[in-house]
PDB file of N, CA and C in Angstrom:
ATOM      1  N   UNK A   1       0.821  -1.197   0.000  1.00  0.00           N
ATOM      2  CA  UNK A   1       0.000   0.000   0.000  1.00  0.00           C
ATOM      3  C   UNK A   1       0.868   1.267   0.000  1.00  0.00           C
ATOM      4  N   UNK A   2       1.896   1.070   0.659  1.00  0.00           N
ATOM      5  CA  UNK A   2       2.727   2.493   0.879  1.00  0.00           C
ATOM      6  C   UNK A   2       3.325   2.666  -0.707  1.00  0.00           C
ATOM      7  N   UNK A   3       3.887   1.668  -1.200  1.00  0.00           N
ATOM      8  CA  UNK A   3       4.332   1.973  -2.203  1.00  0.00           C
ATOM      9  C   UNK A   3       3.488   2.009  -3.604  1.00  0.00           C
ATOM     10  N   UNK A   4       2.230   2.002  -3.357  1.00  0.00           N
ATOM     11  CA  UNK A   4       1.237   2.800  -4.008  1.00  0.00           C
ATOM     12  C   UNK A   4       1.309   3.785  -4.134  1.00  0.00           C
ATOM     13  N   UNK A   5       0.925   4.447  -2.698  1.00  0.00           N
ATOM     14  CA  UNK A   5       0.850   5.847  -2.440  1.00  0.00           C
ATOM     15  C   UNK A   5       2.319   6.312  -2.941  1.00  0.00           C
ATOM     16  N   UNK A   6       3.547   5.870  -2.615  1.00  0.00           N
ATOM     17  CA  UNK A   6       4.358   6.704  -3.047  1.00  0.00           C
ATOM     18  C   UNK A   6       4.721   6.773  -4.815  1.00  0.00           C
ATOM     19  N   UNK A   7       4.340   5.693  -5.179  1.00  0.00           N
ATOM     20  CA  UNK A   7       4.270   6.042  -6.757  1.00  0.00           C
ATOM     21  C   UNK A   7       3.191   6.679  -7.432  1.00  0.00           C
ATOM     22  N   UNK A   8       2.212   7.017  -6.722  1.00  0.00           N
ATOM     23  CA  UNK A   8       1.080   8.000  -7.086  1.00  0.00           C
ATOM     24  C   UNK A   8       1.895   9.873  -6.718  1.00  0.00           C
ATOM     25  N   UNK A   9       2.624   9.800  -6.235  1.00  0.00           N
ATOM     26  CA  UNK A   9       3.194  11.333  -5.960  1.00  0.00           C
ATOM     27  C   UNK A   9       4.255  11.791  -6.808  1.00  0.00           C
ATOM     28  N   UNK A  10       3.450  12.918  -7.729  1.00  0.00           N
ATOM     29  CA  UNK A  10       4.694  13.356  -8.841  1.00  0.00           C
ATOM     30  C   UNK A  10       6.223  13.853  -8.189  1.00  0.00           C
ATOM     31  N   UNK A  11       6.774  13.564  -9.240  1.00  0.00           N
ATOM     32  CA  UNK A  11       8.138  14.083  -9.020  1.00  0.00           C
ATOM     33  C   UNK A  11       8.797  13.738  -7.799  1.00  0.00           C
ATOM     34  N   UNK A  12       8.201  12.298  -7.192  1.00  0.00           N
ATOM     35  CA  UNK A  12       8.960  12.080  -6.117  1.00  0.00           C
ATOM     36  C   UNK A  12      10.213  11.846  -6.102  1.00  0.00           C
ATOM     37  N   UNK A  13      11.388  11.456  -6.983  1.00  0.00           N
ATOM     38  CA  UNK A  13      12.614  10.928  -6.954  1.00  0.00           C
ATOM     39  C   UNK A  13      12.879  12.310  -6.812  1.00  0.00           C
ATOM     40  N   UNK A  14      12.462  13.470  -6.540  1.00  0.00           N
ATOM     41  CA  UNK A  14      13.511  14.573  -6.181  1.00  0.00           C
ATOM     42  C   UNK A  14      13.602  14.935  -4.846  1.00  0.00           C
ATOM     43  N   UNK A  15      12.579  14.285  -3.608  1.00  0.00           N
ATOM     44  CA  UNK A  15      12.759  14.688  -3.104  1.00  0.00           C
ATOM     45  C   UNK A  15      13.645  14.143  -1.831  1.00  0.00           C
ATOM     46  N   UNK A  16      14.257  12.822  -2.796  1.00  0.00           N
ATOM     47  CA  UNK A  16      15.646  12.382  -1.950  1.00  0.00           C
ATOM     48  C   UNK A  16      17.099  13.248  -1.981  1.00  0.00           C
ATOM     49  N   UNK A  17      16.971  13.535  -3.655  1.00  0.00           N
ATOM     50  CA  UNK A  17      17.907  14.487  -3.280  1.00  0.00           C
ATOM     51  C   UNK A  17      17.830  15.941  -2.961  1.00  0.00           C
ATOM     52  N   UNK A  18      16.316  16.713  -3.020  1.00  0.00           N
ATOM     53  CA  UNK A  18      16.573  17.411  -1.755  1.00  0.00           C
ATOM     54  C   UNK A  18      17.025  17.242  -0.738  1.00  0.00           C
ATOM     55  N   UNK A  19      16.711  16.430  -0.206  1.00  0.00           N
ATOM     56  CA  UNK A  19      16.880  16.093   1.635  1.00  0.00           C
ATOM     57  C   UNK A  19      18.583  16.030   1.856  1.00  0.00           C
ATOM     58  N   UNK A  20      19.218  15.522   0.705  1.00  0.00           N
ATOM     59  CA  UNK A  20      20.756  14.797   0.673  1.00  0.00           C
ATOM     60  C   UNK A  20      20.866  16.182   0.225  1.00  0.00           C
ATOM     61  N   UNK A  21      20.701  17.486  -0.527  1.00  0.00           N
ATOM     62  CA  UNK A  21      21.737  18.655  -0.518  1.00  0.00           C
ATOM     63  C   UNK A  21      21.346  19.703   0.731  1.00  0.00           C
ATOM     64  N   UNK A  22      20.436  19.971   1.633  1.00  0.00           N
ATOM     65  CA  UNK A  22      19.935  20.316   2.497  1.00  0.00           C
ATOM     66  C   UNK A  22      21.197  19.751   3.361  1.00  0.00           C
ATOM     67  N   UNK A  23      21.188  18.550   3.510  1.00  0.00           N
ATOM     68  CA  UNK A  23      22.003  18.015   4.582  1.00  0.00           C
ATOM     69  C   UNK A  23      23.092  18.188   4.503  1.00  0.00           C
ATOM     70  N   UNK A  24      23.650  18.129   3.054  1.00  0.00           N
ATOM     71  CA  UNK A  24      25.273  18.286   2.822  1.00  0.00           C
ATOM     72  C   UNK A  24      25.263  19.763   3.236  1.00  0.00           C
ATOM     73  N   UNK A  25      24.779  20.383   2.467  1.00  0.00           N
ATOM     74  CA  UNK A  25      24.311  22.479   3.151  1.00  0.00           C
ATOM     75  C   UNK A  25      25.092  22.412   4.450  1.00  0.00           C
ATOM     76  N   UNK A  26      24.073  22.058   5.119  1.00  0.00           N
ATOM     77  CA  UNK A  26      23.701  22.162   6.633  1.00  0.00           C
ATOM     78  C   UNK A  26      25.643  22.003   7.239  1.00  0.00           C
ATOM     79  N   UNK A  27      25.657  20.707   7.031  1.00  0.00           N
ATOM     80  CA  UNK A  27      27.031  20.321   7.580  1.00  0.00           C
ATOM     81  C   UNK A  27      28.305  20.773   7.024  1.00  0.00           C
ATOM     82  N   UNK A  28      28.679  21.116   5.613  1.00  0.00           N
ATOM     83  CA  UNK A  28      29.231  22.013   5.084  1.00  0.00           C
ATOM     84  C   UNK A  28      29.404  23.879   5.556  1.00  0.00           C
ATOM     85  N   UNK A  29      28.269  24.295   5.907  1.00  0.00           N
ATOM     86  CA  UNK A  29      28.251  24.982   6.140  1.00  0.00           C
ATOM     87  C   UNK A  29      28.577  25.098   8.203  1.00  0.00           C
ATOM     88  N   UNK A  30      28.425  24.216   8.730  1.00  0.00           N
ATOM     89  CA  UNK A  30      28.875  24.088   9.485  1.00  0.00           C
ATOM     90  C   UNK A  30      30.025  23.967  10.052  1.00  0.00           C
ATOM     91  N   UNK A  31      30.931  22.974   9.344  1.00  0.00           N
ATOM     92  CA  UNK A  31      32.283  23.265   9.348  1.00  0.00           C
ATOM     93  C   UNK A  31      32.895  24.449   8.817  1.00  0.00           C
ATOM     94  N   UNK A  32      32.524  25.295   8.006  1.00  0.00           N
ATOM     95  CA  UNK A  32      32.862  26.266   7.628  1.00  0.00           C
ATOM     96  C   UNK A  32      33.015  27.266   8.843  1.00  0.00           C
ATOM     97  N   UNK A  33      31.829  27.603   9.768  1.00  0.00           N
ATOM     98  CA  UNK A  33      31.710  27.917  10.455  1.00  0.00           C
ATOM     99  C   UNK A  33      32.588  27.478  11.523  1.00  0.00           C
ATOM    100  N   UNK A  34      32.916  26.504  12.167  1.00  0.00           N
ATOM    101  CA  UNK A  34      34.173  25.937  12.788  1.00  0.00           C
ATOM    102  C   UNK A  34      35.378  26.384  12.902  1.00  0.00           C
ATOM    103  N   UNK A  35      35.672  26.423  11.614  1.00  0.00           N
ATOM    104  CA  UNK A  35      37.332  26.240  10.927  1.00  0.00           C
ATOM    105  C   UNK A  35      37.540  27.872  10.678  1.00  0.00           C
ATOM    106  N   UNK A  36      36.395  28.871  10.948  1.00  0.00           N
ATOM    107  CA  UNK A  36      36.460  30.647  10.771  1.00  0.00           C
ATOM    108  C   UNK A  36      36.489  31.175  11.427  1.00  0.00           C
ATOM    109  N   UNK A  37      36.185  30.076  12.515  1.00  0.00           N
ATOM    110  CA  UNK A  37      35.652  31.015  14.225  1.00  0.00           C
ATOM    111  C   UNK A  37      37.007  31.591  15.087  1.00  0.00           C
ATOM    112  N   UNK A  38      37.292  32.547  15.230  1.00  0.00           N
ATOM    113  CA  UNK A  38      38.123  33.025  16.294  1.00  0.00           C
ATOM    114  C   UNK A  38      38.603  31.653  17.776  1.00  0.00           C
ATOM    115  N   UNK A  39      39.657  31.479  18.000  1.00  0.00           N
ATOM    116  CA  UNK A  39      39.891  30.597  18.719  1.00  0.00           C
ATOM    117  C   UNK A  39      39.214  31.361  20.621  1.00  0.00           C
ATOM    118  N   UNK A  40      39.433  32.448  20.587  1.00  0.00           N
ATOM    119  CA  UNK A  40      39.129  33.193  21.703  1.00  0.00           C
ATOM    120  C   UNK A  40      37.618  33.211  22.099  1.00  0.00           C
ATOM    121  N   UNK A  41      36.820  32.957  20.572  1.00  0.00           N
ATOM    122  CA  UNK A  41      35.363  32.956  20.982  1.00  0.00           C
ATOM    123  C   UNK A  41      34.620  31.532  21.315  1.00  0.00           C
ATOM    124  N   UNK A  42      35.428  30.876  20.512  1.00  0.00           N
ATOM    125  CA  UNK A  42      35.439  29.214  20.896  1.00  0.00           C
ATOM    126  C   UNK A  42      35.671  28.978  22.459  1.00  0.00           C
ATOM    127  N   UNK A  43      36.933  29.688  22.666  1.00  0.00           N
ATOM    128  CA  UNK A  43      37.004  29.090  24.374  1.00  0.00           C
ATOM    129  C   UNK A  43      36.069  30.045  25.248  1.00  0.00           C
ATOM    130  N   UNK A  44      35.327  31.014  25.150  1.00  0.00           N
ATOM    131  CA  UNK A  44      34.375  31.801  25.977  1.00  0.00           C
ATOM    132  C   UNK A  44      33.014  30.970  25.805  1.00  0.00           C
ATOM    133  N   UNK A  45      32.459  30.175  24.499  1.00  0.00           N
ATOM    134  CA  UNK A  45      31.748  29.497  24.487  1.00  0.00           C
ATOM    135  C   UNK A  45      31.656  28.252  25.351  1.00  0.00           C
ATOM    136  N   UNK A  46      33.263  27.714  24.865  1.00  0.00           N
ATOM    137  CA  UNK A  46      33.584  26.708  25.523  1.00  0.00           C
ATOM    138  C   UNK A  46      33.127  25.964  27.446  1.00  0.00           C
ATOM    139  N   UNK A  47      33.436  27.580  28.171  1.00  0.00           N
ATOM    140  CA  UNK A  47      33.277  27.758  29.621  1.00  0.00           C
ATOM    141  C   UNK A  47      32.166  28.315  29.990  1.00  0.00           C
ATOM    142  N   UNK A  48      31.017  28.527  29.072  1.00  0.00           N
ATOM    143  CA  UNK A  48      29.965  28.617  29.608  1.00  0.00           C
ATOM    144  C   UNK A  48      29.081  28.105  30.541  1.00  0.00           C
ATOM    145  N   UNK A  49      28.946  26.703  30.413  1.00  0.00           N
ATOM    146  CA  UNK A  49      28.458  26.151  31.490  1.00  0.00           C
ATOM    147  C   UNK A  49      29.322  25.467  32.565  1.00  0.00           C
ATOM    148  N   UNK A  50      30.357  26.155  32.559  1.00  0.00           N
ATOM    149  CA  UNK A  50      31.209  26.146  33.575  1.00  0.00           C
ATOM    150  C   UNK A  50      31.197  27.504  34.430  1.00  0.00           C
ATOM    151  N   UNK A  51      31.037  28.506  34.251  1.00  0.00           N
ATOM    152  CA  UNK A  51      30.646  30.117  34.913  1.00  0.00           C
ATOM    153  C   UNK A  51      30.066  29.458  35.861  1.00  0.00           C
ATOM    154  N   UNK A  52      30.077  30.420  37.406  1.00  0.00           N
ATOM    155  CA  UNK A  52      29.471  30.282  38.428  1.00  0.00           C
ATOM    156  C   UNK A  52      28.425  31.649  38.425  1.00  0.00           C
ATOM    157  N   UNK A  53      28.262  31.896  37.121  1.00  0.00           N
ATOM    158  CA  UNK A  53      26.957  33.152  37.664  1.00  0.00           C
ATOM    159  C   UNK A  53      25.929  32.761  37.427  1.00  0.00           C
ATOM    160  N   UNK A  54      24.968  33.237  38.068  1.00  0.00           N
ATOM    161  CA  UNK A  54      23.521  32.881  38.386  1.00  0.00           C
ATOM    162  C   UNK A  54      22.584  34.561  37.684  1.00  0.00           C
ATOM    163  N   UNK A  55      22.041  33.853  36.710  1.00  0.00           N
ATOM    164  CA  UNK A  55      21.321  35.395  36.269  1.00  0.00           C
ATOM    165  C   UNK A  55      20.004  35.023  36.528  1.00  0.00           C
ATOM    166  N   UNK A  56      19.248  36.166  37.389  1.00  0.00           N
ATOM    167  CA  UNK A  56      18.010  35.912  38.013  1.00  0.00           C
ATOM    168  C   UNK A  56      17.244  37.392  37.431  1.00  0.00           C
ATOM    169  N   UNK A  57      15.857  36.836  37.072  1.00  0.00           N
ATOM    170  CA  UNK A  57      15.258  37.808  36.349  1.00  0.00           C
ATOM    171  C   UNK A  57      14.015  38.427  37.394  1.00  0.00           C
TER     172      UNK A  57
END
């Protein structure tokens, strides 16, 4: 039955490789982001949930 339904839906073989350049995107662009980042902002990120401050609203 499923593969009824999915051969009743046009143009479905594209939307595997949507999903596969979305993803490559995603993670590509992620390392990019990594490998650009200031090493100084990395380690302030880094010790965040290591800080002993308490912010109370």
């Amino acid at each position: 039955m499923i593969k009824e339904v999915a051969r009743s839906i046009p143009n479905i073989e594209v939307y595997p490789i949507i999903s596969l350049s979305i993803f490559f995107l995603f993670f590509l662009g992620l390392g990019w982001y990594v490998l650009r980042a200031k090493k100084e902002e990395m380690n302030r990120k880094k010790n965040i949930p290591l800080e002993d401050e308490t912010n109370e609203f």
